[in-house]
Protein backbone atom coordinates (compact mmCIF):
# COMPACT_ATOMS: atom_id res chain seq x y z
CA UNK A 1 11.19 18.13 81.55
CA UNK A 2 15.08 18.32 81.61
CA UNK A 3 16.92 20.46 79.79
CA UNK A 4 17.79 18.64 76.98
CA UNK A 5 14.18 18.36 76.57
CA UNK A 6 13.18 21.76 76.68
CA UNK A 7 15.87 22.45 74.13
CA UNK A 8 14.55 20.63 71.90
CA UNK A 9 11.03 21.73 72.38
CA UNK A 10 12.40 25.29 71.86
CA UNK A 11 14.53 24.40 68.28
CA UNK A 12 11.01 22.87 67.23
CA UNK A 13 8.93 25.78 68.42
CA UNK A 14 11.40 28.19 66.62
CA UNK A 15 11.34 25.25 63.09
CA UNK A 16 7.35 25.53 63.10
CA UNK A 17 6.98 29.73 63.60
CA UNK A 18 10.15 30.21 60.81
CA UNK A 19 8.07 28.02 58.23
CA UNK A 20 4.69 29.71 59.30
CA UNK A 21 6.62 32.89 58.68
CA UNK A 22 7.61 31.60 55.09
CA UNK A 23 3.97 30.62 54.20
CA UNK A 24 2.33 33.32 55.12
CA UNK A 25 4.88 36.11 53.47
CA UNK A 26 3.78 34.35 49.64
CA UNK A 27 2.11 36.78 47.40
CA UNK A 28 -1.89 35.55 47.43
CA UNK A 29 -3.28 35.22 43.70
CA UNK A 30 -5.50 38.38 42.16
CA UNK A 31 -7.64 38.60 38.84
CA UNK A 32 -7.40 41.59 36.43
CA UNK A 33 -7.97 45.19 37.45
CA UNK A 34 -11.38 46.20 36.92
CA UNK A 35 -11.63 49.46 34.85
CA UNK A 36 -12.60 52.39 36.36
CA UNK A 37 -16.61 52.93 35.17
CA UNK A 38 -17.28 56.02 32.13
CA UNK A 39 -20.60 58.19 33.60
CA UNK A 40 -23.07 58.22 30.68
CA UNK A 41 -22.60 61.73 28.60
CA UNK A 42 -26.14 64.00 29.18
CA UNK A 43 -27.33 66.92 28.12
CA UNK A 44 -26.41 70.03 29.46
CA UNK A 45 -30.01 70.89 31.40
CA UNK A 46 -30.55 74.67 30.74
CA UNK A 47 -31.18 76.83 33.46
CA UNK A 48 -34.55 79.36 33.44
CA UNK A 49 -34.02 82.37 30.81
CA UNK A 50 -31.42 80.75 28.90
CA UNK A 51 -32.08 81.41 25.60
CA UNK A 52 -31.51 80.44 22.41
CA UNK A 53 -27.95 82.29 20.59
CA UNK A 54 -29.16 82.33 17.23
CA UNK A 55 -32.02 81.56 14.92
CA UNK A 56 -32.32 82.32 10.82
CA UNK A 57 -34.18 80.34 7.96
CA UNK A 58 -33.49 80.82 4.74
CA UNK A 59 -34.30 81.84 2.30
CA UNK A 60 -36.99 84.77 3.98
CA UNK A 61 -39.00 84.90 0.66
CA UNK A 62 -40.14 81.99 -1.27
CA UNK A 63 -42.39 81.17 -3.99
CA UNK A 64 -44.81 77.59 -3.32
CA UNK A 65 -42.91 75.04 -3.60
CA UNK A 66 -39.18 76.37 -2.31
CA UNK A 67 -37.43 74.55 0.35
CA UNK A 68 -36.41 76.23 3.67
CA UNK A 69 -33.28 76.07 5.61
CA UNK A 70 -32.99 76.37 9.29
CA UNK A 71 -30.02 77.38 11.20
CA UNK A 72 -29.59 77.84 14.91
CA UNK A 73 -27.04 77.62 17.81
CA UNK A 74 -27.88 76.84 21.26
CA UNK A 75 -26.52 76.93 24.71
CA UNK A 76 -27.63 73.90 25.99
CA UNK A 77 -31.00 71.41 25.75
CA UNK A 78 -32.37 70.22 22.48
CA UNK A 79 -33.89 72.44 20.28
CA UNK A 80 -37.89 72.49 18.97
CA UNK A 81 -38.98 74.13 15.98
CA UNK A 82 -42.80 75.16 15.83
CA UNK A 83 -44.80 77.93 13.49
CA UNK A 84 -45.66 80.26 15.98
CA UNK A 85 -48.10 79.21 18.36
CA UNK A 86 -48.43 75.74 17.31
CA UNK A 87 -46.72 72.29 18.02
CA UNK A 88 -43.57 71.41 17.43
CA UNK A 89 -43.24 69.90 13.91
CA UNK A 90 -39.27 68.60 14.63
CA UNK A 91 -37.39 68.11 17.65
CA UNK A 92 -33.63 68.41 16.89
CA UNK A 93 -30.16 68.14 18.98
CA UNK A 94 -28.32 70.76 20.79
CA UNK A 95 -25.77 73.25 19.84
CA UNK A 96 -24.82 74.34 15.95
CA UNK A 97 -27.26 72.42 13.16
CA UNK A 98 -29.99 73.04 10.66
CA UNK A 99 -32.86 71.45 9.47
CA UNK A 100 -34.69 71.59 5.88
CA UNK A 101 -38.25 71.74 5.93
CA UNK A 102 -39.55 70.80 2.20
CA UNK A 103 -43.03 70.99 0.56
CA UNK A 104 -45.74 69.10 1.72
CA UNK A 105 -44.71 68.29 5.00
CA UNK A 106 -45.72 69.50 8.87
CA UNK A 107 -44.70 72.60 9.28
CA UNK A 108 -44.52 74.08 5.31
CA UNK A 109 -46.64 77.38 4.76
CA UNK A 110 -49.89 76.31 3.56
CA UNK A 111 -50.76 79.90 2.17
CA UNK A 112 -49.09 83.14 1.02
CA UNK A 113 -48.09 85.61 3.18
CA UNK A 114 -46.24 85.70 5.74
CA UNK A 115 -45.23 82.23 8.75
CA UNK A 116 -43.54 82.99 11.77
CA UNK A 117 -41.21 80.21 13.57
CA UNK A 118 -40.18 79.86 16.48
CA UNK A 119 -36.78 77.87 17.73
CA UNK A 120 -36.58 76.95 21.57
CA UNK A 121 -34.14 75.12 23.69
CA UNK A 122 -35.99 72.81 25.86
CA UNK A 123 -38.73 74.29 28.15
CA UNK A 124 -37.03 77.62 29.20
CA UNK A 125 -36.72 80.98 27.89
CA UNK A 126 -38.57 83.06 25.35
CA UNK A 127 -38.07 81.42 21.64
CA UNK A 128 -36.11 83.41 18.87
CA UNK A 129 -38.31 84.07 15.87
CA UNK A 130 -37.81 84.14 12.37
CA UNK A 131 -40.50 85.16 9.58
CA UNK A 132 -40.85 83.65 5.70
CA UNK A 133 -42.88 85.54 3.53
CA UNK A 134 -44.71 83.08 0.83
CA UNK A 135 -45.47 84.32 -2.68
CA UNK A 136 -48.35 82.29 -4.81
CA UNK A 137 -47.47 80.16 -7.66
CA UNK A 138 -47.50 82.01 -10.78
CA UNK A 139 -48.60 80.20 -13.79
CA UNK A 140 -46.96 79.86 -17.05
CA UNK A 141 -47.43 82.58 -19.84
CA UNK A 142 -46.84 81.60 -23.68
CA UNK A 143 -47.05 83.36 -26.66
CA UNK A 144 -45.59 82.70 -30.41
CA UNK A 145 -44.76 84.14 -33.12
CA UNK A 146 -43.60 83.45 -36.72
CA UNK A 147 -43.26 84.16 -40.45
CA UNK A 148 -47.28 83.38 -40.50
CA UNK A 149 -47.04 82.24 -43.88
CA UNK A 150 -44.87 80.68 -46.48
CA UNK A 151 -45.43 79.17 -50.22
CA UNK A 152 -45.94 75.23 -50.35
CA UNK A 153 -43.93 73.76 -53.08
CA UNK A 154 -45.86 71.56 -55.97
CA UNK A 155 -42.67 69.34 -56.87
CA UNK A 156 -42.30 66.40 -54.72
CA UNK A 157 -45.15 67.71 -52.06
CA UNK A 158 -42.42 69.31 -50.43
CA UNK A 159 -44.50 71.67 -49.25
CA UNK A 160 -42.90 75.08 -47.33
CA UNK A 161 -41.88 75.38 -43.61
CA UNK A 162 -42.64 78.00 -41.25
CA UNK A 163 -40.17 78.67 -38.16
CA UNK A 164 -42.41 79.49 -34.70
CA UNK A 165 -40.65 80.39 -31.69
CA UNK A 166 -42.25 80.42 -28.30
CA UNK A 167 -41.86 83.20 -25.50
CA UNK A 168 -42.32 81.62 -22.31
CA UNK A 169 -41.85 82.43 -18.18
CA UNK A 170 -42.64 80.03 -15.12
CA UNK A 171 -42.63 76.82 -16.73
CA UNK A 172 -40.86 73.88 -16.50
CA UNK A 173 -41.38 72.26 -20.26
CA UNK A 174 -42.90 73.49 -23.89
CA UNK A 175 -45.31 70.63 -25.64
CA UNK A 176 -45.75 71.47 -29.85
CA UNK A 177 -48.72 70.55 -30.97
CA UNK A 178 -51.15 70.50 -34.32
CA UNK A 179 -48.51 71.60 -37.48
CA UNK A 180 -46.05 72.50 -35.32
CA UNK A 181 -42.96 70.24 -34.28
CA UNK A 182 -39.93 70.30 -31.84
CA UNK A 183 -38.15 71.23 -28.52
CA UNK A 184 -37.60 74.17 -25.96
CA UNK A 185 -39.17 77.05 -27.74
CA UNK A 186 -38.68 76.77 -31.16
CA UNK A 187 -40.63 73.98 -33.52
CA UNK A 188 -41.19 74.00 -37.29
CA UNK A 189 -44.66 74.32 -38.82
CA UNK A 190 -44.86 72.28 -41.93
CA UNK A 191 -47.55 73.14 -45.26
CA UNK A 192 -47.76 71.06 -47.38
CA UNK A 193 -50.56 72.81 -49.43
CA UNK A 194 -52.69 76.10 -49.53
CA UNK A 195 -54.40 76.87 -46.74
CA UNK A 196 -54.73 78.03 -42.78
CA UNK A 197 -53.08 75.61 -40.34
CA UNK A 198 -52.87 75.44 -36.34
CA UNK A 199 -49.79 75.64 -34.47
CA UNK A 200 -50.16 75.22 -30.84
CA UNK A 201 -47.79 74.90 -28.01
CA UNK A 202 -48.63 74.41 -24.08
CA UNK A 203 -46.41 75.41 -21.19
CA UNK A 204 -46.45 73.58 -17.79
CA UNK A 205 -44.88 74.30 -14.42
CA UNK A 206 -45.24 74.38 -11.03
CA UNK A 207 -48.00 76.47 -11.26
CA UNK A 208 -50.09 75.02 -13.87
CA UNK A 209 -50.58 75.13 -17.35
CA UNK A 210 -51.08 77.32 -19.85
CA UNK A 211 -51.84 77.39 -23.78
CA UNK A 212 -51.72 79.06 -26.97
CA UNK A 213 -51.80 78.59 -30.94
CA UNK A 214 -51.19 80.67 -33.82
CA UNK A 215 -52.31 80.45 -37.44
CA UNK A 216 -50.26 80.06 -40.39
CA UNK A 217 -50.83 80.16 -44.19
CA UNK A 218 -49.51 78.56 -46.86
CA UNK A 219 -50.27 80.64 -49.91
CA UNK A 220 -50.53 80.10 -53.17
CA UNK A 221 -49.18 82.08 -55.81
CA UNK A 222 -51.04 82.95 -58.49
CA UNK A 223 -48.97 81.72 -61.73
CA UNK A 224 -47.31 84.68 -64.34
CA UNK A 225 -47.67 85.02 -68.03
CA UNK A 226 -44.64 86.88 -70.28
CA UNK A 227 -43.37 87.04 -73.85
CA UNK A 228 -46.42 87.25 -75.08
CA UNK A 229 -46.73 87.69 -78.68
CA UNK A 230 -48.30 87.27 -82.28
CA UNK A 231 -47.65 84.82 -85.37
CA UNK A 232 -49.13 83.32 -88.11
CA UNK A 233 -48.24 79.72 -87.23
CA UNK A 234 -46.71 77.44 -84.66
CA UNK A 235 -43.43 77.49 -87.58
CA UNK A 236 -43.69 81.29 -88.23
CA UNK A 237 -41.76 83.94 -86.50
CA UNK A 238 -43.31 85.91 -83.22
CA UNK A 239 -43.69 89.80 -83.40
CA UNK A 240 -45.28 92.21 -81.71
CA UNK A 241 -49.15 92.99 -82.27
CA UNK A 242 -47.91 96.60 -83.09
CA UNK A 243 -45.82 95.69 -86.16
CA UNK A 244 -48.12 92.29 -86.52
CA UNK A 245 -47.92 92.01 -90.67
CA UNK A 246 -51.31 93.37 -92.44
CA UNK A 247 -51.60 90.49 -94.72
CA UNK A 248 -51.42 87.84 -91.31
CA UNK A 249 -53.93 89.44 -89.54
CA UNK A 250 -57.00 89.78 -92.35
CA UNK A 251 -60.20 88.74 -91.83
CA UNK A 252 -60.49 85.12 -92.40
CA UNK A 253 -56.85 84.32 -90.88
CA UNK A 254 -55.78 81.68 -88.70
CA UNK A 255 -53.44 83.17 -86.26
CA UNK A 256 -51.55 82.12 -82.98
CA UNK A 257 -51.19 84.14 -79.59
CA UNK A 258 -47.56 82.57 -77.96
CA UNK A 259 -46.21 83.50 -74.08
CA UNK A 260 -44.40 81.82 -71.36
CA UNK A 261 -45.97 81.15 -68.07
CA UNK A 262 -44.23 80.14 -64.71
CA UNK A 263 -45.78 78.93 -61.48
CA UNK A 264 -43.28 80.53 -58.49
CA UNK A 265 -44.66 77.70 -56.25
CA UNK A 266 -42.97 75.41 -58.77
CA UNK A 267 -39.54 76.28 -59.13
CA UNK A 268 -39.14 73.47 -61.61
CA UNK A 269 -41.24 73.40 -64.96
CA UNK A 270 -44.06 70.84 -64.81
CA UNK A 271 -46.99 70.51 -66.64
CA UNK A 272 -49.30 71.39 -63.56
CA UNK A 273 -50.62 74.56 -65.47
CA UNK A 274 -53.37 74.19 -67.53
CA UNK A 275 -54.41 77.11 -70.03
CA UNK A 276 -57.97 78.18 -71.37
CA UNK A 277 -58.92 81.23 -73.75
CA UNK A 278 -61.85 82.65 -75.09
CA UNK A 279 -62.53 85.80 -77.41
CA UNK A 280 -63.93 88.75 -75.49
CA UNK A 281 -64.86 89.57 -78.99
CA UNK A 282 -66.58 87.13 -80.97
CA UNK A 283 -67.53 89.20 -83.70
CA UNK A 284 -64.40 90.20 -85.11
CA UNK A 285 -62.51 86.50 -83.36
CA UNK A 286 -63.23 83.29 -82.19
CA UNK A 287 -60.85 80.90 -79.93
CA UNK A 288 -60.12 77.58 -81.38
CA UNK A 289 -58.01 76.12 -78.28
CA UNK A 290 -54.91 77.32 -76.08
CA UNK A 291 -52.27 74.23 -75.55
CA UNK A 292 -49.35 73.77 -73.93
CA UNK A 293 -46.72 73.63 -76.83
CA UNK A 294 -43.46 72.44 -74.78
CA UNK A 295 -43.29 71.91 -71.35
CA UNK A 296 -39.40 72.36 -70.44
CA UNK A 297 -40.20 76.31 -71.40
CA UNK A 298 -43.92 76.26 -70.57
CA UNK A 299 -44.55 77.48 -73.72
CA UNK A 300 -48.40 78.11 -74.72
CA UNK A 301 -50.28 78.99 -77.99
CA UNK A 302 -53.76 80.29 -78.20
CA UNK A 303 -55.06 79.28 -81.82
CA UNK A 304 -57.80 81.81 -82.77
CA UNK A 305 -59.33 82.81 -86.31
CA UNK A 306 -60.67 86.19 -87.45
CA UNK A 307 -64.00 86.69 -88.98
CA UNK A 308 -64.22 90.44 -89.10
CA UNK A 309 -62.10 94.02 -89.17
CA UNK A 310 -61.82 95.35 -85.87
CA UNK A 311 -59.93 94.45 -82.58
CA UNK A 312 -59.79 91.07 -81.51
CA UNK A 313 -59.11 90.86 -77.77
CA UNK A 314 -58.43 87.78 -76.22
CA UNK A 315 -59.05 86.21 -72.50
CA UNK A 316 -56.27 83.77 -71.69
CA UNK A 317 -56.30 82.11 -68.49
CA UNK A 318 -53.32 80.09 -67.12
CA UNK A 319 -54.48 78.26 -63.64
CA UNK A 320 -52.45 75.65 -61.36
CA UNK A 321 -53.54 72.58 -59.71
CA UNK A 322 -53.78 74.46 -56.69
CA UNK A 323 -56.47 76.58 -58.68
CA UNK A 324 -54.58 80.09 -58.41
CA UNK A 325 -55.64 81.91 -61.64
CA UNK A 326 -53.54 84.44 -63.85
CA UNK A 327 -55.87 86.21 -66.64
CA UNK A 328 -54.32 88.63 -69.47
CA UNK A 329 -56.22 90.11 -72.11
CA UNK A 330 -54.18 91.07 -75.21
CA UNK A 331 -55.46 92.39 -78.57
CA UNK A 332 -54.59 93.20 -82.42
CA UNK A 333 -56.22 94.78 -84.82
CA UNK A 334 -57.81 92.72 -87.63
CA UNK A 335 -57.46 94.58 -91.15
């Protein structure tokens, strides 16, 4: 090879490795960083005789039916709670929380006295204990009491009302039953006539039932008589039977007796009273009739003649429609 040859051989040799050069310096294309991989979190494992920090329920006392509240804090683990000596009725997380444990579910005292319960993290260390003392369900308790009586009203059968109030503990509602009417613990025992009634009320809660009733009255008054007086005819003028005139009150006379009655269950005059007399002696008078002479007053007159000298005493008898009775007996002296 001459030289000019191996010149160019060289300028080629040096063409090719500057272009290899070239290629090979080129940045090669990458796809996107892959992210660095997060370890799972775990629990922290506790370590033998690591125990439990702290352990209450709440509250210590109860009555049947109360719901409980369990607090702890623990180190590490999860945490079991178990009545002592028994299974595990929850299984809960780690660290700070609580749990309530209602009625009638695993774990709830089934009798009174007292439950111990035991919170443990995991399998290690001796549990912390905590004791709830149960009380039994008390039943309800009711009594009443009341006026006991009252007067029914004749006009309009409005009858009379007696207030009844209820004294109650451990229940949850009051029921009125029988005359008796209304809410909480006070109802309204309504009479319409004489007579005994029943009110009865019933108290229920959490621990049962319980019952009780009371009697009330209405009572019937018995109706008055007043003004009562003598005269020698429905048009003649009334007087006393002390300065009753001679000459009206001879044998052979037909005289009145006059008086007012009123019926205090009534307040408003009625012709509900009905009158009857009779002589208590016959002898000296004898009872013709006793009538109701104006109702707005309740005005009566017992007509009666005289057959003899001597005292004439009279029964008169003013009853209701109720049938309560008044009887007065007056007298005069028959010349």
């Amino acid at each position: 090879m001459g030289a000019s040859d191996r010149k160019k051989y060289l300028c080629r040799s040096v063409l090719v490795a500057a272009v290899s050069t070239v290629a090979c310096s080129g940045n090669t294309p990458t796809g996107p960083a892959t992210p660095t991989p997060t370890p799972a979190p775990t629990v922290q494992q506790c370590t033998a005789g690591q125990p439990m920090t702290t352990f209450t329920v709440s509250p210590s006392t109860i009555t049947d039916g109360d719901t409980l509240t369990f607090n702890w804090t623990a180190p590490c683990g999860f945490v079991s709670i178990a009545q002592a000596g028994q299974s595990p009725f929850t299984t809960l997380q780690q660290s700070s929380d609580s749990y309530r444990l209602r009625p009638n579910t695993p774990g709830y005292p089934t009798a009174p006295g007292a439950t111990v319960y035991e919170a443990k993290n995991g399998d290690t260390a001796t549990p912390l204990r905590a004791t709830v003392t149960t009380k039994a369900k008390v039943g309800p308790a009711i009594s009443l009491s009341g006026a006991g009586s009252c007067y029914p009203v004749h006009a309009g059968n409005a009858g009379c009302n007696v207030q009844v109030t209820a004294s109650a503990s451990n229940y949850d509602s009051i029921a009125w039953s029988g005359c008796c009417s209304g809410s909480g613990t006070t109802a309204t025992c309504h009479v319409p006539n004489p007579g005994s009634f029943t009110c009865s009320a019933s108290a229920t809660g959490p621990g049962g039932s319980a019952q009780t009733s009371m009697q009330v009255s209405g009572t019937n008054a018995a109706p008055t008589q007043s003004n009562g007086c003598w005269h020698g005819g429905v048009d003649a003028g009334c007087v006393s039977a002390t300065s009753f005139l001679a000459n009206q009150a001879c044998a052979g006379d037909a005289l009145t007796y006059r008086f007012v009655a009123a019926d205090p269950d009534d307040p408003v005059p009625s012709s509900s009273l009905t009158c009857s007399a009779t002589s208590q002696t016959p002898g000296v008078c004898t009872v013709c009739q006793c009538w109701l002479y104006n109702a707005g007053t309740m005005r009566f007159f017992v007509e009666f003649g005289t057959r003899a000298a001597g005292t004439c005493t009279l029964a008169v008898t003013v009853t209701d429609d109720w049938g309560a009775a008044t009887t007065v007996s007056p007298s005069v002296t028959v010349k």
